[in-house]
N, C-alpha and C. Protein backbone atom coordinates (compact mmCIF):
# COMPACT_ATOMS: atom_id res chain seq x y z
N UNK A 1 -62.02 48.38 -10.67
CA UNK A 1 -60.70 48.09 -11.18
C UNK A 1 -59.75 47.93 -10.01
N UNK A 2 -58.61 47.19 -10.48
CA UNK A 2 -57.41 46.85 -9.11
C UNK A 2 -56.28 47.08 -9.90
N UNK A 3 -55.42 47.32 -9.61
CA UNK A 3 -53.84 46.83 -9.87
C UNK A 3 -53.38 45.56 -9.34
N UNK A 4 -53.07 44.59 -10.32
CA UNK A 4 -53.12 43.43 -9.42
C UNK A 4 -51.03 43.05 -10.07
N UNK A 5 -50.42 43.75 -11.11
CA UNK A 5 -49.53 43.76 -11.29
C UNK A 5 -48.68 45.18 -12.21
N UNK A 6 -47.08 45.42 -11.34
CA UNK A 6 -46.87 46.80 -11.67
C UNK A 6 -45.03 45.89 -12.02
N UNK A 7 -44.54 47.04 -13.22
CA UNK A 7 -43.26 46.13 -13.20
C UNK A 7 -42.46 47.64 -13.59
N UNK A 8 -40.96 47.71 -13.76
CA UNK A 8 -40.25 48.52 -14.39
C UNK A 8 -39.75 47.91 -15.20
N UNK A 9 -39.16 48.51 -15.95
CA UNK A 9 -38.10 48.05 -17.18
C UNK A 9 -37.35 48.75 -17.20
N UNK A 10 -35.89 48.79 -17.08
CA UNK A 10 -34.45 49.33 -17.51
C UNK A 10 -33.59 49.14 -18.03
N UNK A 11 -33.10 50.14 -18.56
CA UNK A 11 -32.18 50.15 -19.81
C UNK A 11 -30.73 50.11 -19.34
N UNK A 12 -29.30 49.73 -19.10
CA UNK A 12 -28.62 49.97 -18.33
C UNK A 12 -27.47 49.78 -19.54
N UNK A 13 -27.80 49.51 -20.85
CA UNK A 13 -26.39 49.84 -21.97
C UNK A 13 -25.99 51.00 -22.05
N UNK A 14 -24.58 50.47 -22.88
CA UNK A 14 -23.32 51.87 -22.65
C UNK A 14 -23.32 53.34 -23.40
N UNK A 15 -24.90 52.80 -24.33
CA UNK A 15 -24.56 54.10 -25.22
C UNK A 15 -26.56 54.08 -25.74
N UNK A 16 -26.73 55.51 -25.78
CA UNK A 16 -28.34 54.67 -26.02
C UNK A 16 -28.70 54.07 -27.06
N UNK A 17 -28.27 53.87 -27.90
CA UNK A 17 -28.57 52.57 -29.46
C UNK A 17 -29.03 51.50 -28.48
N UNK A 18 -28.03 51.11 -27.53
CA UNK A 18 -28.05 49.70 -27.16
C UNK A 18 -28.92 49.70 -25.97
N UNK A 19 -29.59 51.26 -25.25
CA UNK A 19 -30.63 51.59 -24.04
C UNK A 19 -31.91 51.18 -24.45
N UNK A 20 -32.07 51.96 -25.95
CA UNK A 20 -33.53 51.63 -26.38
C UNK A 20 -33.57 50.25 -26.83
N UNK A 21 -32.67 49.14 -27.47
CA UNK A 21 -32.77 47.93 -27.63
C UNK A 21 -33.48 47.33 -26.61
N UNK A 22 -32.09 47.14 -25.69
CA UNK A 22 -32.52 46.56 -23.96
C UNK A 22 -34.23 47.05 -23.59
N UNK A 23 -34.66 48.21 -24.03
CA UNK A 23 -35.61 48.65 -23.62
C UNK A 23 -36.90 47.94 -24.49
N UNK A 24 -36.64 48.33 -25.79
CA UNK A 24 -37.57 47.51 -26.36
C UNK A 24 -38.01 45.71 -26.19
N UNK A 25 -36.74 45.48 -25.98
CA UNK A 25 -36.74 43.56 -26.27
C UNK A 25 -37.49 43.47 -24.85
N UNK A 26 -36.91 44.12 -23.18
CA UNK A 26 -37.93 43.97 -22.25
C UNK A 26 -39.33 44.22 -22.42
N UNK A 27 -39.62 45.07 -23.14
CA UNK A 27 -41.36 45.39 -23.18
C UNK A 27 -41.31 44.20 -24.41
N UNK A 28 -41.42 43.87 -25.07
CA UNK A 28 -41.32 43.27 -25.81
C UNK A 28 -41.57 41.64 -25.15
N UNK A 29 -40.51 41.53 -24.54
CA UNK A 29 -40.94 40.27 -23.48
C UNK A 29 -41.83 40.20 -22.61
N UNK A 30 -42.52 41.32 -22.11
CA UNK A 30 -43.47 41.07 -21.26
C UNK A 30 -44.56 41.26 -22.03
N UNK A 31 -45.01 42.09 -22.63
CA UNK A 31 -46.42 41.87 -23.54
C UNK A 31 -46.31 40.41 -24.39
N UNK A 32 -45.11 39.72 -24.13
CA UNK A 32 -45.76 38.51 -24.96
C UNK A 32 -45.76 38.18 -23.67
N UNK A 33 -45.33 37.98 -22.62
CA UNK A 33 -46.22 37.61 -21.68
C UNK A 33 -47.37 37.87 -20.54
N UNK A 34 -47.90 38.90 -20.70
CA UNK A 34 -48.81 39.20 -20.97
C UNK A 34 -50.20 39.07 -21.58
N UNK A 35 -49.68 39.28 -22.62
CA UNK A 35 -50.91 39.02 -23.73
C UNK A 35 -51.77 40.06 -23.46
N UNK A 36 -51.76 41.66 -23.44
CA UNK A 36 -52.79 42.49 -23.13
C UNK A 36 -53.62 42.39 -24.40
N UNK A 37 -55.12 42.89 -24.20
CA UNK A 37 -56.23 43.22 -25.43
C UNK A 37 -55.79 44.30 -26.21
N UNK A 38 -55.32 45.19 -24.97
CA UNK A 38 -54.68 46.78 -25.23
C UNK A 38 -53.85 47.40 -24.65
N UNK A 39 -53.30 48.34 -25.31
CA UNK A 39 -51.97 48.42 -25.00
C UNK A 39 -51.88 50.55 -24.62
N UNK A 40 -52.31 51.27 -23.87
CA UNK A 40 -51.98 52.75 -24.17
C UNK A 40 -50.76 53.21 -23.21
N UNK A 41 -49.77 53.92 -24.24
CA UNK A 41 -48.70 54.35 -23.57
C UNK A 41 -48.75 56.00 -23.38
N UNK A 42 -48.61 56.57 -22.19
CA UNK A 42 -48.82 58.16 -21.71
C UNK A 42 -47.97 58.57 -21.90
N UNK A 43 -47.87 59.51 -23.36
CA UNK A 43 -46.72 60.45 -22.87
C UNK A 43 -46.63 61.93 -22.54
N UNK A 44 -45.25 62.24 -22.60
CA UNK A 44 -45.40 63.85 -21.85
C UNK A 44 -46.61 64.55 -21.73
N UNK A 45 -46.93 65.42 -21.58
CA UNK A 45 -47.60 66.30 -22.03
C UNK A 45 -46.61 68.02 -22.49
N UNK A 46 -46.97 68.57 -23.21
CA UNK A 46 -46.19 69.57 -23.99
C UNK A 46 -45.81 70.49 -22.86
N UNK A 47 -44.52 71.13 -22.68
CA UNK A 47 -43.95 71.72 -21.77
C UNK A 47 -44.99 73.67 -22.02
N UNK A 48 -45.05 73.74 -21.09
CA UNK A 48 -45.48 75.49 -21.61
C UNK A 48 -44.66 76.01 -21.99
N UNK A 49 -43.34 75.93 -21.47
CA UNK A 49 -42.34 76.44 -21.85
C UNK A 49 -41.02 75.41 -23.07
N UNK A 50 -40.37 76.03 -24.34
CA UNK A 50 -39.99 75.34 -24.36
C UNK A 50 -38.26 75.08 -23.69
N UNK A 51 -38.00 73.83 -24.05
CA UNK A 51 -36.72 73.70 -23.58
C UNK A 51 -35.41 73.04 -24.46
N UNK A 52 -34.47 73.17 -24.05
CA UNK A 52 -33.48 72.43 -25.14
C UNK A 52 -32.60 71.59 -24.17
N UNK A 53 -33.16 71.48 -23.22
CA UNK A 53 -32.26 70.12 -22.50
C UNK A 53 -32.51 68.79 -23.29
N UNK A 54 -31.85 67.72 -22.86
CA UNK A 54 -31.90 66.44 -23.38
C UNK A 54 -33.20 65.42 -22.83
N UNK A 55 -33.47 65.75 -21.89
CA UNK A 55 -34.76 65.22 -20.93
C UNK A 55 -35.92 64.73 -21.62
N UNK A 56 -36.62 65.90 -22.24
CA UNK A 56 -37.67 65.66 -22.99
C UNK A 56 -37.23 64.69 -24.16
N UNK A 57 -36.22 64.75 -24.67
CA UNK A 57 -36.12 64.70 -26.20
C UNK A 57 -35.92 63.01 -25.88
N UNK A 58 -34.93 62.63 -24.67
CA UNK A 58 -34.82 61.18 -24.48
C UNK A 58 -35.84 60.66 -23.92
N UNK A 59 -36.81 61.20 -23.34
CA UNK A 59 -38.16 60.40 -23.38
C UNK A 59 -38.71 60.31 -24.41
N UNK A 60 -38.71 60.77 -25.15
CA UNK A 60 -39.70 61.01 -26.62
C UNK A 60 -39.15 59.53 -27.14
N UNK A 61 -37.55 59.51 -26.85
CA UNK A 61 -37.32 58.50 -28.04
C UNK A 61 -37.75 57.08 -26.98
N UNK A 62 -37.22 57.27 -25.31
CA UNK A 62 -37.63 55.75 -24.57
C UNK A 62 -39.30 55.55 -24.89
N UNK A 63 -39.66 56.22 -25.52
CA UNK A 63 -41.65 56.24 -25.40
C UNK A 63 -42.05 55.90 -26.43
N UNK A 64 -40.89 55.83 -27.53
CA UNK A 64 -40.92 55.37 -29.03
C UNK A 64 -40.67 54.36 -29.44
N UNK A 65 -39.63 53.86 -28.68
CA UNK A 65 -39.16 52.39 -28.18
C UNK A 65 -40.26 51.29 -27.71
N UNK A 66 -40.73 51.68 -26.34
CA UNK A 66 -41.98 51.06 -25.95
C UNK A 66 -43.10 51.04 -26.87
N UNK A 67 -43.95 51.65 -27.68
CA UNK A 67 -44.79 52.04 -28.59
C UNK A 67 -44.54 51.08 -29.48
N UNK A 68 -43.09 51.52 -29.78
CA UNK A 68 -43.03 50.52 -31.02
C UNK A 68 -42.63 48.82 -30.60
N UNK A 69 -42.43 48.54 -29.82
CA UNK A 69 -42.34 47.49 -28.97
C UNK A 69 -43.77 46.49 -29.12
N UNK A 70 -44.22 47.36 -28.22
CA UNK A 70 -46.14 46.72 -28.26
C UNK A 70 -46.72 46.83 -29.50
N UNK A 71 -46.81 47.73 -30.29
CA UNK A 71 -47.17 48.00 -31.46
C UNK A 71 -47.21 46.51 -32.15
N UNK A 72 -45.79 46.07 -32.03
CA UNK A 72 -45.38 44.97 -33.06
C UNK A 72 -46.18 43.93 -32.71
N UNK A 73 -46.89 43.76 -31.52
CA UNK A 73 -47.46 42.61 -30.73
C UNK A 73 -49.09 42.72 -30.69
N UNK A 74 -49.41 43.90 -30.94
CA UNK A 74 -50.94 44.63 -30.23
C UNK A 74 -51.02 45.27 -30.76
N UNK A 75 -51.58 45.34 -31.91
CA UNK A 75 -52.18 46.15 -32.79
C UNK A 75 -53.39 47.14 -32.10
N UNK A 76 -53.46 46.54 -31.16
CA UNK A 76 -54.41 48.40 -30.25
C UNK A 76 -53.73 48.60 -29.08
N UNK A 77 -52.29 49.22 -29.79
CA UNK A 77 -51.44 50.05 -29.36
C UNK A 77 -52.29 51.19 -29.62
N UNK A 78 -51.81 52.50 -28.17
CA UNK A 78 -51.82 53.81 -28.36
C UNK A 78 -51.24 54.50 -27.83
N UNK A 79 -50.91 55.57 -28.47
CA UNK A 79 -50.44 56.83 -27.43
C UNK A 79 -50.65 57.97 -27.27
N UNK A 80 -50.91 58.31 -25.85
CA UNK A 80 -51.50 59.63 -25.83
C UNK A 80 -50.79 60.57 -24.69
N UNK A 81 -51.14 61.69 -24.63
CA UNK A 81 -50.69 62.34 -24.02
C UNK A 81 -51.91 62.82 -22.30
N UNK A 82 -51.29 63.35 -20.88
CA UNK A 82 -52.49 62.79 -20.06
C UNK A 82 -53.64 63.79 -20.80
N UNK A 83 -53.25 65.02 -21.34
CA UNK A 83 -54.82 65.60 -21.90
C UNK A 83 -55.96 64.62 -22.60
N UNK A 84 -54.91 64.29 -23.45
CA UNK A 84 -55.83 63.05 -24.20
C UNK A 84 -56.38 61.54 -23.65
N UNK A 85 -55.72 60.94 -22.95
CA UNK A 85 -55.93 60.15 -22.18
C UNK A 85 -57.05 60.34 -21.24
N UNK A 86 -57.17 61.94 -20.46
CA UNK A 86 -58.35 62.26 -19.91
C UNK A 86 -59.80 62.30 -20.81
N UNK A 87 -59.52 63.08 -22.03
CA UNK A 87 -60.84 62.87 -22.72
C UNK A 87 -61.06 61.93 -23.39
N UNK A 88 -60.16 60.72 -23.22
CA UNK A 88 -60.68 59.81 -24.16
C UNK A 88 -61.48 58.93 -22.73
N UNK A 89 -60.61 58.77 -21.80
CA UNK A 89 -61.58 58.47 -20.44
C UNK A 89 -62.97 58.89 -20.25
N UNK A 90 -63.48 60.30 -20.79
CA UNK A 90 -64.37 60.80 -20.77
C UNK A 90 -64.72 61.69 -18.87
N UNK A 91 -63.68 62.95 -19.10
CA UNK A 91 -62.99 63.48 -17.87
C UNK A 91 -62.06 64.39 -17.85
N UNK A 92 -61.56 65.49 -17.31
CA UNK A 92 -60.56 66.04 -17.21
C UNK A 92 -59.29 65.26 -16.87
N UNK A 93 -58.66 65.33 -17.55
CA UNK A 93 -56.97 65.08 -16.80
C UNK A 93 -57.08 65.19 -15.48
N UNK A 94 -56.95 65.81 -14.89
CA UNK A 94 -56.85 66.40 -13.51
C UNK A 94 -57.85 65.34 -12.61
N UNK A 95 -59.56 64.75 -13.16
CA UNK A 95 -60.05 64.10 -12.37
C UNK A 95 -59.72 62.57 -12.82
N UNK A 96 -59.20 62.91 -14.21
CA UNK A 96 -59.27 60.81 -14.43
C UNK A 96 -57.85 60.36 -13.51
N UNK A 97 -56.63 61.49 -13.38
CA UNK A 97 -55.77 61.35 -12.20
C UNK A 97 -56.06 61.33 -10.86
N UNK A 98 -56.96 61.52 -10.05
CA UNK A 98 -57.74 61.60 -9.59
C UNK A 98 -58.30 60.58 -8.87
N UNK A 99 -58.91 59.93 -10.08
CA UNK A 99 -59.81 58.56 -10.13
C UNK A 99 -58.32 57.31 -10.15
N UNK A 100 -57.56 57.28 -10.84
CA UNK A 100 -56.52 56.97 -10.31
C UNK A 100 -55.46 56.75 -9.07
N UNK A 101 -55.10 57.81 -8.70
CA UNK A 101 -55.14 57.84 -7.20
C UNK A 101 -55.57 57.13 -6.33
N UNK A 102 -57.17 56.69 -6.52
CA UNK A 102 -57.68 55.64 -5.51
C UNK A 102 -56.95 54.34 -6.00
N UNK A 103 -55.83 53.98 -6.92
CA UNK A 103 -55.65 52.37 -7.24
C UNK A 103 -54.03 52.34 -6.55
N UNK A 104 -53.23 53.81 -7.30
CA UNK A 104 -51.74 53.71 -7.05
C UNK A 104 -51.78 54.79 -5.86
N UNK A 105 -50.42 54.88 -5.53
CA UNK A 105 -50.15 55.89 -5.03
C UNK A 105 -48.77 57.03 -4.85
N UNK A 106 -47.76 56.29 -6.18
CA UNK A 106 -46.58 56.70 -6.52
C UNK A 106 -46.94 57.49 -7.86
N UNK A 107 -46.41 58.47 -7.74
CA UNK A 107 -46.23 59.61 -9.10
C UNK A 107 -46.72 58.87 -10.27
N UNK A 108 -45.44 58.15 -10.73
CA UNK A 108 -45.54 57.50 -11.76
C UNK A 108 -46.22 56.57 -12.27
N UNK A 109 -46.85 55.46 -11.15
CA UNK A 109 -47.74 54.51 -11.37
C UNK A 109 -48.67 55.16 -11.70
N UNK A 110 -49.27 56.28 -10.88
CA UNK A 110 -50.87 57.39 -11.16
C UNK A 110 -50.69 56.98 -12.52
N UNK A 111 -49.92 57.67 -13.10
CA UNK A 111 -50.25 58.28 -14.72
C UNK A 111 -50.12 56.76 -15.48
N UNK A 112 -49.43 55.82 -15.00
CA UNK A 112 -49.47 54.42 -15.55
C UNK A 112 -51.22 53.99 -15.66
N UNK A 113 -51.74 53.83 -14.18
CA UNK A 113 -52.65 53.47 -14.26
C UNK A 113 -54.03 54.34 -14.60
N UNK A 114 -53.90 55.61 -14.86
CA UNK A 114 -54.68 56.34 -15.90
C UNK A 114 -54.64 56.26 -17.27
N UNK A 115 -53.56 56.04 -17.96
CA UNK A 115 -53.42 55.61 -19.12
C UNK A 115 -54.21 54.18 -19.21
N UNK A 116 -54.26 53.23 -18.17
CA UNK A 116 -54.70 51.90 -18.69
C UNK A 116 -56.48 51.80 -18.41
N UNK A 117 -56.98 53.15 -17.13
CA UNK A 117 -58.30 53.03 -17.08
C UNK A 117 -58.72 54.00 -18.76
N UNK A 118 -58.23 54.81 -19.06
CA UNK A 118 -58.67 55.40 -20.65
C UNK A 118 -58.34 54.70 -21.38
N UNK A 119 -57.35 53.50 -21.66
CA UNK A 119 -57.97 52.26 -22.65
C UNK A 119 -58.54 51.55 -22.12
N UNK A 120 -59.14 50.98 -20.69
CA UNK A 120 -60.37 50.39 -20.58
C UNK A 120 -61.71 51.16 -21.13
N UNK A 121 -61.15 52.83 -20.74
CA UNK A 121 -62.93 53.03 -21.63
C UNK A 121 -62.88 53.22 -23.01
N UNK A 122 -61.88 53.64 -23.56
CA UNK A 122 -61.82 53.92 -25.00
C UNK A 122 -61.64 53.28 -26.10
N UNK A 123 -60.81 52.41 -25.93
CA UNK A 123 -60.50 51.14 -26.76
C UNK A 123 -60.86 49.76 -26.69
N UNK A 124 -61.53 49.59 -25.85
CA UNK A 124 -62.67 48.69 -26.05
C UNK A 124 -63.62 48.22 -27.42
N UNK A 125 -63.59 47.44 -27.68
CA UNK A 125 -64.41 47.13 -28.92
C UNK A 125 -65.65 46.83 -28.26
């Protein structure tokens, strides 16, 4: 496997109604251009602790946005969390990140491109 393309998407409206829009219509535009087979989106994984900041709760909804974004386009949409993402890889979290590592090498890409090697093995028809 390679990374042969990595992109961001940002939300930069005044209020978030209009964050997750902007957010959706970009993913939205790139999976139609695109055209992926499959689509898995990583999210959090559950805090040990809990919390009542806003942090978690506004990812939940930017991750709901995207989901439902691709969803509308790619019906093998998924989402998982990295536990799940590791065993659906067939692997610990810890090594399918890991195995990752050898492609990216920024925080965030890792877990990007672990999410997309566990729908290369899992969602495959």
């Amino acid at each position: 496997m390679t990374v042969t393309d990595t992109f961001e998407v940002a939300a930069t409206g005044s209020d978030l109604a209009d964050q997750l829009k902007e957010l959706s219509h970009a993913v939205t535009g790139r999976v139609e251009s695109l055209k992926p087979d499959i689509v898995v989106i990583r999210r959090a994984d559950r805090s040990p602790r809990p919390s009542n900041l806003d942090g978690p709760r506004l990812r939940l909804m930017f991750e709901g946005a995207v989901t439902a974004a691709a969803r509308s386009l790619i019906s093998c949409t998924t989402i998982r969390t990295g536990k799940e993402c590791g065993a659906a890889y067939g692997k610990s979290k810890a090594d399918m990140d890991f195995d990752a590592e050898t492609l990216a090498t920024k925080k965030p890409l890792i877990s990007a491109v672990a999410a997309a090697m566990c729908g290369l093995v899992a969602d495959r028809n």
